[in-house]
C-alpha atoms as a PDB file:
ATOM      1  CA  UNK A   1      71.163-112.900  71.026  1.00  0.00           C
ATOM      2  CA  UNK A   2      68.640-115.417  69.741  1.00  0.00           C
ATOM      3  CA  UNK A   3      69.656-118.674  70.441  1.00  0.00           C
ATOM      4  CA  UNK A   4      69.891-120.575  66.992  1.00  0.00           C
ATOM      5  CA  UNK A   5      70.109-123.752  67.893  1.00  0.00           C
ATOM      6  CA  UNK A   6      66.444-123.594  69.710  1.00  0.00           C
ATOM      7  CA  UNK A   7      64.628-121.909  66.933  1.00  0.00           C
ATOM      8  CA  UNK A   8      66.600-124.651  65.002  1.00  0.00           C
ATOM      9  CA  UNK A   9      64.934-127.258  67.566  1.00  0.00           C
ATOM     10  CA  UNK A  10      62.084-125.573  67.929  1.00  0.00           C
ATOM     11  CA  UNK A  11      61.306-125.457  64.001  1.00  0.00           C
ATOM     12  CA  UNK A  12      62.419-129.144  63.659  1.00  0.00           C
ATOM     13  CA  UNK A  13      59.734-129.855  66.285  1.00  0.00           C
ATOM     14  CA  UNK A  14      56.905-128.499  64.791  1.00  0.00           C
ATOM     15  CA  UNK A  15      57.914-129.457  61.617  1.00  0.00           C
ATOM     16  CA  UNK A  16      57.950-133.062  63.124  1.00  0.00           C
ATOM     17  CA  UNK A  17      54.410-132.503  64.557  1.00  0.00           C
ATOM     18  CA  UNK A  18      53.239-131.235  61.834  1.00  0.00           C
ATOM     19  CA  UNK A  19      54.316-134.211  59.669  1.00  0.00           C
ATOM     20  CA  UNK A  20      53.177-136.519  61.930  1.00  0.00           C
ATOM     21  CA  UNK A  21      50.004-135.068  61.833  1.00  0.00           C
ATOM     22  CA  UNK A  22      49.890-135.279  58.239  1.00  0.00           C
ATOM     23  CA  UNK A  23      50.970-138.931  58.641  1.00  0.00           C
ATOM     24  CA  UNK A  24      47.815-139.765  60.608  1.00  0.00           C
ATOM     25  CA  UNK A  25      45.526-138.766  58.262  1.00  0.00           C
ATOM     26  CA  UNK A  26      46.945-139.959  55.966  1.00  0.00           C
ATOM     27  CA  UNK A  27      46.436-143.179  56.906  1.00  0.00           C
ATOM     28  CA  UNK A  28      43.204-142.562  57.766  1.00  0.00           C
ATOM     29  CA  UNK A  29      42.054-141.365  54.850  1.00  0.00           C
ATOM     30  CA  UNK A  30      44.212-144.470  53.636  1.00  0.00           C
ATOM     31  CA  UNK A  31      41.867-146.594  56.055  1.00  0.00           C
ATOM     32  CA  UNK A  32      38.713-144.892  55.031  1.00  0.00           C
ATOM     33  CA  UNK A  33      39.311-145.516  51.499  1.00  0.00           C
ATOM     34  CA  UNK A  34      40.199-149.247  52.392  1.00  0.00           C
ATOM     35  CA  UNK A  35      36.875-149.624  53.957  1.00  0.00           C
ATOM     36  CA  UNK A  36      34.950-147.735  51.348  1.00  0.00           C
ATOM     37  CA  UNK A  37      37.028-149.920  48.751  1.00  0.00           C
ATOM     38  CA  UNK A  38      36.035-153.163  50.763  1.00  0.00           C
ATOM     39  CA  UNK A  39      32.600-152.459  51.306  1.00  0.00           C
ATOM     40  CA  UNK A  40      32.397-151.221  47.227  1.00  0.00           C
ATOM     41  CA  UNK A  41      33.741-154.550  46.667  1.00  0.00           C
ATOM     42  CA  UNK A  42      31.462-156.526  48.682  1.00  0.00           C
ATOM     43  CA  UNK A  43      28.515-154.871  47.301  1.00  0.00           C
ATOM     44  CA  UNK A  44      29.613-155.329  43.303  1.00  0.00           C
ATOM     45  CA  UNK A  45      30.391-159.601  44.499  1.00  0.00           C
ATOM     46  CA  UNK A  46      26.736-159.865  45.847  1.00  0.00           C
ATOM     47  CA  UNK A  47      25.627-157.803  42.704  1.00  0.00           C
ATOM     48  CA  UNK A  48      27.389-160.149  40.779  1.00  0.00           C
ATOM     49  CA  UNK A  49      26.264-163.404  42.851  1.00  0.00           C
ATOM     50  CA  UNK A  50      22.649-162.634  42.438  1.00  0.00           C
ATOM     51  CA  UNK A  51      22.795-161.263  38.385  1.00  0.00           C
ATOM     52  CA  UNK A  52      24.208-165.090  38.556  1.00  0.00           C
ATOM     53  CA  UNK A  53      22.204-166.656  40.032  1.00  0.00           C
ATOM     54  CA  UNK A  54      18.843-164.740  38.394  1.00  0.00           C
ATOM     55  CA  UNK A  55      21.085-166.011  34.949  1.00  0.00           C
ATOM     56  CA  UNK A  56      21.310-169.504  36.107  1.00  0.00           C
ATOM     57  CA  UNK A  57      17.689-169.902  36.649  1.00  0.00           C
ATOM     58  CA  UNK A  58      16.807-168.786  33.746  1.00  0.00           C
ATOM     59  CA  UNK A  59      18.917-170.921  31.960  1.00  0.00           C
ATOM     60  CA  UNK A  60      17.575-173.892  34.057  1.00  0.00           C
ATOM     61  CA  UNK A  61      14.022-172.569  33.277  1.00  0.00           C
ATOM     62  CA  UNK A  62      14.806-172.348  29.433  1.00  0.00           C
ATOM     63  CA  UNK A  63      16.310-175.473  29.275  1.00  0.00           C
ATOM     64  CA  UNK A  64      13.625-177.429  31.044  1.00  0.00           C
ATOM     65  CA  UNK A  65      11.408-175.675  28.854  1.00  0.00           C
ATOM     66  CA  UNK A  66      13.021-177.105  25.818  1.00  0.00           C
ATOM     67  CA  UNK A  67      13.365-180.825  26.906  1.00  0.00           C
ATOM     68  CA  UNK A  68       9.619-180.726  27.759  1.00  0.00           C
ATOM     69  CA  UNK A  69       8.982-179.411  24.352  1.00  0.00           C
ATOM     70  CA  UNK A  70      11.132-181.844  23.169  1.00  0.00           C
ATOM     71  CA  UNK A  71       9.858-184.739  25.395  1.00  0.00           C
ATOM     72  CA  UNK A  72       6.094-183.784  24.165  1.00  0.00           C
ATOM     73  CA  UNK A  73       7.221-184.244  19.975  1.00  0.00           C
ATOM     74  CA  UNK A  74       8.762-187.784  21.209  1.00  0.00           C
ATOM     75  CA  UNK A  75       5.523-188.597  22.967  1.00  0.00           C
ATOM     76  CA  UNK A  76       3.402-187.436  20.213  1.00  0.00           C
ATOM     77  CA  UNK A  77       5.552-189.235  17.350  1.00  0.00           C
ATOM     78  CA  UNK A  78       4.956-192.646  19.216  1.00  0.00           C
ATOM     79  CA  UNK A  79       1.570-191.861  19.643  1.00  0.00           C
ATOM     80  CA  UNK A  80       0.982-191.086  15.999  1.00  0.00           C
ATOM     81  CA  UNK A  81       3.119-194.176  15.111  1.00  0.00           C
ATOM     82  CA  UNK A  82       1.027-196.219  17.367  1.00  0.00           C
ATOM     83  CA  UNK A  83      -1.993-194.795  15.684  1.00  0.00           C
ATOM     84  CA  UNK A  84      -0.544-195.335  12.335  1.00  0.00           C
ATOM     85  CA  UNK A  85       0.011-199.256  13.173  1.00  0.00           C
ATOM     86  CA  UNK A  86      -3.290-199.529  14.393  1.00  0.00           C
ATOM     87  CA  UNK A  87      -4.744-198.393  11.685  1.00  0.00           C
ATOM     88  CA  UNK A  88      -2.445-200.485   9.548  1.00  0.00           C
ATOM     89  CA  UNK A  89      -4.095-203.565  11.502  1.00  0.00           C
ATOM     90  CA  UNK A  90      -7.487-202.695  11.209  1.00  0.00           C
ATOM     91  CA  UNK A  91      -7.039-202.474   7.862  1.00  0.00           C
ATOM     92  CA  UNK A  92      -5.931-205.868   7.411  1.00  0.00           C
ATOM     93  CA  UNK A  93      -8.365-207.194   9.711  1.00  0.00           C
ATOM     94  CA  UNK A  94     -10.896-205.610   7.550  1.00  0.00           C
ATOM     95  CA  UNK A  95      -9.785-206.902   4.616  1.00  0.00           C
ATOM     96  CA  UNK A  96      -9.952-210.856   6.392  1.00  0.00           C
ATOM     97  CA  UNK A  97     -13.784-210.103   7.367  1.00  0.00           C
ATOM     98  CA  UNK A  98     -16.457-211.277   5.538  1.00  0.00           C
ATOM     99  CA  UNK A  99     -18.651-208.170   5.511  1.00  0.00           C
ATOM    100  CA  UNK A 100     -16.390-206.569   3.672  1.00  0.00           C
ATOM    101  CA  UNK A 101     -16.246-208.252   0.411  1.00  0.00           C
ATOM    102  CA  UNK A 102     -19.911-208.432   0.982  1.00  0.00           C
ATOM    103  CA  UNK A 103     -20.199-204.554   1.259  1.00  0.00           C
ATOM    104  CA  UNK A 104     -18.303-204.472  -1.827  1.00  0.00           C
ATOM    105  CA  UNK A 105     -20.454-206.280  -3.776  1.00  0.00           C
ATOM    106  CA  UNK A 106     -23.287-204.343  -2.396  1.00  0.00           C
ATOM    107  CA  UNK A 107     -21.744-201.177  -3.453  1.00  0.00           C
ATOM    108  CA  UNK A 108     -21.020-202.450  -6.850  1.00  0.00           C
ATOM    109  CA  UNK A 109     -24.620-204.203  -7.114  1.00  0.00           C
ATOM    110  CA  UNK A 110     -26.237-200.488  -5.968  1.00  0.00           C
ATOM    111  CA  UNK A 111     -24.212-198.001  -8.204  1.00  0.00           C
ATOM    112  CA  UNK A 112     -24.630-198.211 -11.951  1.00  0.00           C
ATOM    113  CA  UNK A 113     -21.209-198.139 -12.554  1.00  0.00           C
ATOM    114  CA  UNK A 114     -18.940-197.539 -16.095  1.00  0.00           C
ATOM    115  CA  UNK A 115     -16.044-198.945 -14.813  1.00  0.00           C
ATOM    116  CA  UNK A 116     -14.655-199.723 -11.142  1.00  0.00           C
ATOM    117  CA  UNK A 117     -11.501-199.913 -10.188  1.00  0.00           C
ATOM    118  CA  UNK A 118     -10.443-202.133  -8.169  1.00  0.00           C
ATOM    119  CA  UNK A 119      -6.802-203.374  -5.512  1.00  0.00           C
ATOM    120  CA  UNK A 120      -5.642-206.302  -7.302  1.00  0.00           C
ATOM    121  CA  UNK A 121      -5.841-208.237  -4.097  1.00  0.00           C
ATOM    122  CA  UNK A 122      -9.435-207.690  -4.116  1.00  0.00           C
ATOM    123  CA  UNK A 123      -9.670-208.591  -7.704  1.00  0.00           C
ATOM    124  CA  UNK A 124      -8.693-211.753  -6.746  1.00  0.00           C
ATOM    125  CA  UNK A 125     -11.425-211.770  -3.891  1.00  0.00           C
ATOM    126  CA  UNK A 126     -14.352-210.545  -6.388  1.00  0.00           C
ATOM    127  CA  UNK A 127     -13.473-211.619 -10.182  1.00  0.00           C
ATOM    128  CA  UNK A 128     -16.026-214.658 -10.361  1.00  0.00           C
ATOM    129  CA  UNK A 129     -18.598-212.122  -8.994  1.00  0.00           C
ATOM    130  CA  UNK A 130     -17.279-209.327 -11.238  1.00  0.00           C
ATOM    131  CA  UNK A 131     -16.590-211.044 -14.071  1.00  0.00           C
ATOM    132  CA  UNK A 132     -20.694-212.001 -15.326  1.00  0.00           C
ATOM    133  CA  UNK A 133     -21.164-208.086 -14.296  1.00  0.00           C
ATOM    134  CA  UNK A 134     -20.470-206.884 -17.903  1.00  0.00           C
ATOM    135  CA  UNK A 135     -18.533-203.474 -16.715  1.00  0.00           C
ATOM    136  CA  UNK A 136     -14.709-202.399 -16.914  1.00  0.00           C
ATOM    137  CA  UNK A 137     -12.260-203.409 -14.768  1.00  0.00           C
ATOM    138  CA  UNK A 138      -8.923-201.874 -14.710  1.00  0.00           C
ATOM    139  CA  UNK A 139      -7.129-203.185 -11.290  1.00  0.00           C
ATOM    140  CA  UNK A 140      -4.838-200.306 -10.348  1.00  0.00           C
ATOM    141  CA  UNK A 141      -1.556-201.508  -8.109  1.00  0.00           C
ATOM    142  CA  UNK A 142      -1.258-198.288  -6.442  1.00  0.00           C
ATOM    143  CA  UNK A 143      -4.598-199.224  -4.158  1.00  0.00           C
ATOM    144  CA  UNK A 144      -4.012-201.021  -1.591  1.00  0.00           C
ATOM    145  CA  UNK A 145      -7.790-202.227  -0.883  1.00  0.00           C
ATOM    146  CA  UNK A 146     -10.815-201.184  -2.029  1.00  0.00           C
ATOM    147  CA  UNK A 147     -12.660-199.550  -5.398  1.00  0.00           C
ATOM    148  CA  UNK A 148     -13.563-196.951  -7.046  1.00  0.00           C
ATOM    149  CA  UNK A 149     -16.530-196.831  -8.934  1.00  0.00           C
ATOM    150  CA  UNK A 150     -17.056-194.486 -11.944  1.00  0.00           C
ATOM    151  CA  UNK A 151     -20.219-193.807 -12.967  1.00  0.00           C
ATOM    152  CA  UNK A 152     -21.284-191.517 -15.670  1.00  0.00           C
ATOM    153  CA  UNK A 153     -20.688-187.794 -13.987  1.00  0.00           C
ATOM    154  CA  UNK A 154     -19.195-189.307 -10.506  1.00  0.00           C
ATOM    155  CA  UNK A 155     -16.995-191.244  -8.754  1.00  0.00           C
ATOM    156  CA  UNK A 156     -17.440-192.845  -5.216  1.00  0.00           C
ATOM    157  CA  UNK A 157     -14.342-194.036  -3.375  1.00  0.00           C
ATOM    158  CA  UNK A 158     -14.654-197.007  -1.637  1.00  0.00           C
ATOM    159  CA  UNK A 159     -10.815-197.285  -1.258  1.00  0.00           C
ATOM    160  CA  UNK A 160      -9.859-198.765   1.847  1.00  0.00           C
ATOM    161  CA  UNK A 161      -6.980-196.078   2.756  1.00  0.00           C
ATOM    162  CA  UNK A 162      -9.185-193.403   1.907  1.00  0.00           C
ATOM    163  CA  UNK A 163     -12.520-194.550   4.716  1.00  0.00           C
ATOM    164  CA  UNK A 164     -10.072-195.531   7.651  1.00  0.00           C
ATOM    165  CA  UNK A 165      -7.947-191.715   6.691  1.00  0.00           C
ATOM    166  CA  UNK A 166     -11.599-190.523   7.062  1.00  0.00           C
ATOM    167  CA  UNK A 167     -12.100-192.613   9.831  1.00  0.00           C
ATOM    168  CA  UNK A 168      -8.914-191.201  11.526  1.00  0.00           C
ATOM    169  CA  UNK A 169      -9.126-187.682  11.115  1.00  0.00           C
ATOM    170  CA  UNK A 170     -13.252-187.175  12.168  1.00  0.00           C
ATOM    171  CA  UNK A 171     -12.183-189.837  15.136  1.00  0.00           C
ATOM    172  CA  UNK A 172      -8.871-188.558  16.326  1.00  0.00           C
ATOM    173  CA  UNK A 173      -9.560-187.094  19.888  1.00  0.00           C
ATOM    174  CA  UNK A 174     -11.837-190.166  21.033  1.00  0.00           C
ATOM    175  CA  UNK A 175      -9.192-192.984  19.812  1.00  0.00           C
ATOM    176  CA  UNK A 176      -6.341-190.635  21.637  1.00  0.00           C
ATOM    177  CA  UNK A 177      -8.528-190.861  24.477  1.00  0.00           C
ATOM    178  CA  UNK A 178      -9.353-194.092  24.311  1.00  0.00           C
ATOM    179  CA  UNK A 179      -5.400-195.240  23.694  1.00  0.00           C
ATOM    180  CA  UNK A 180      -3.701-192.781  26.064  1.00  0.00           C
ATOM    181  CA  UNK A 181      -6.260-192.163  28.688  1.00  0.00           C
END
């Protein structure tokens, strides 16, 4: 008779081995997976470190960008206020020389004029030579220096704001260069 008891054993054995070599790879498909998982992982954080880092950059870039823009609209604002009060200056030193008045009179002497306009600050500088001139005068408080002379079909500007806004715009480059260079 077959002994039961060793079949038994013998069954339980390689039932045993056979689990255990289930169990081992198992866990080495459990081990392989770990690494694969690991090195997956390491792969994504340097995929992620550098998308940061390109991000980063260009958000330094942008930035720096934009405060050099805005750096350059300061700069030019004080330069065009600087220009401004120059301008402002020269106007009033003009108004203090001598020539001027004279080149006034010139101007008015020249032109055959209907009427002239005139600042009423430089009224008060030319009425006693206006005044024996025999031509309208209508002083106008919105100049602020200078005339205008009408004549029959034209009118010349001699209005101080007007020449040194002429001045400024045809001499704009060389009095940046010559103030900022």
């Amino acid at each position: 008779m077959i002994d039961l008891s060793k079949v038994k054993e013998k069954i339980l054995k390689e039932v045993e081995e056979e689990k255990n070599k289930i169990l081992k790879k198992a866990e080495e498909e459990v081990k392989n997976i770990e690494k694969k998982t690991e090195e997956e992982l390491k792969k994504l954080q340097a995929e992620a470190e550098e998308s940061l880092i390109k991000y980063l950059t260009e958000l330094k870039r942008k930035e720096l960008a934009k405060l050099k823009k805005e750096e350059s609209v300061r700069l030019l604002i004080a330069k065009w206020k600087i220009i401004d009060e120059l301008f402002s200056y020269l106007k009033e030193e003009i108004r203090k020389d001598e020539r001027y008045l004279e080149f006034l009179k010139e101007k008015i002497k020249k032109e055959q004029a209907l009427e002239i306009i005139i600042s009423p600050d430089d009224f008060a500088l030319l009425s006693s030579f206006l005044n024996p001139l025999n031509i309208k005068i209508t002083k106008k408080e919105e100049l602020k220096g200078g005339i205008i002379i009408k004549k029959e079909k034209e009118e010349i500007n001699l209005e101080l704001e007007s020449l040194l806004k002429e001045i400024k715009k045809r001499y704009l480059k060389e009095i940046n260069q010559l103030l900022f260079s």
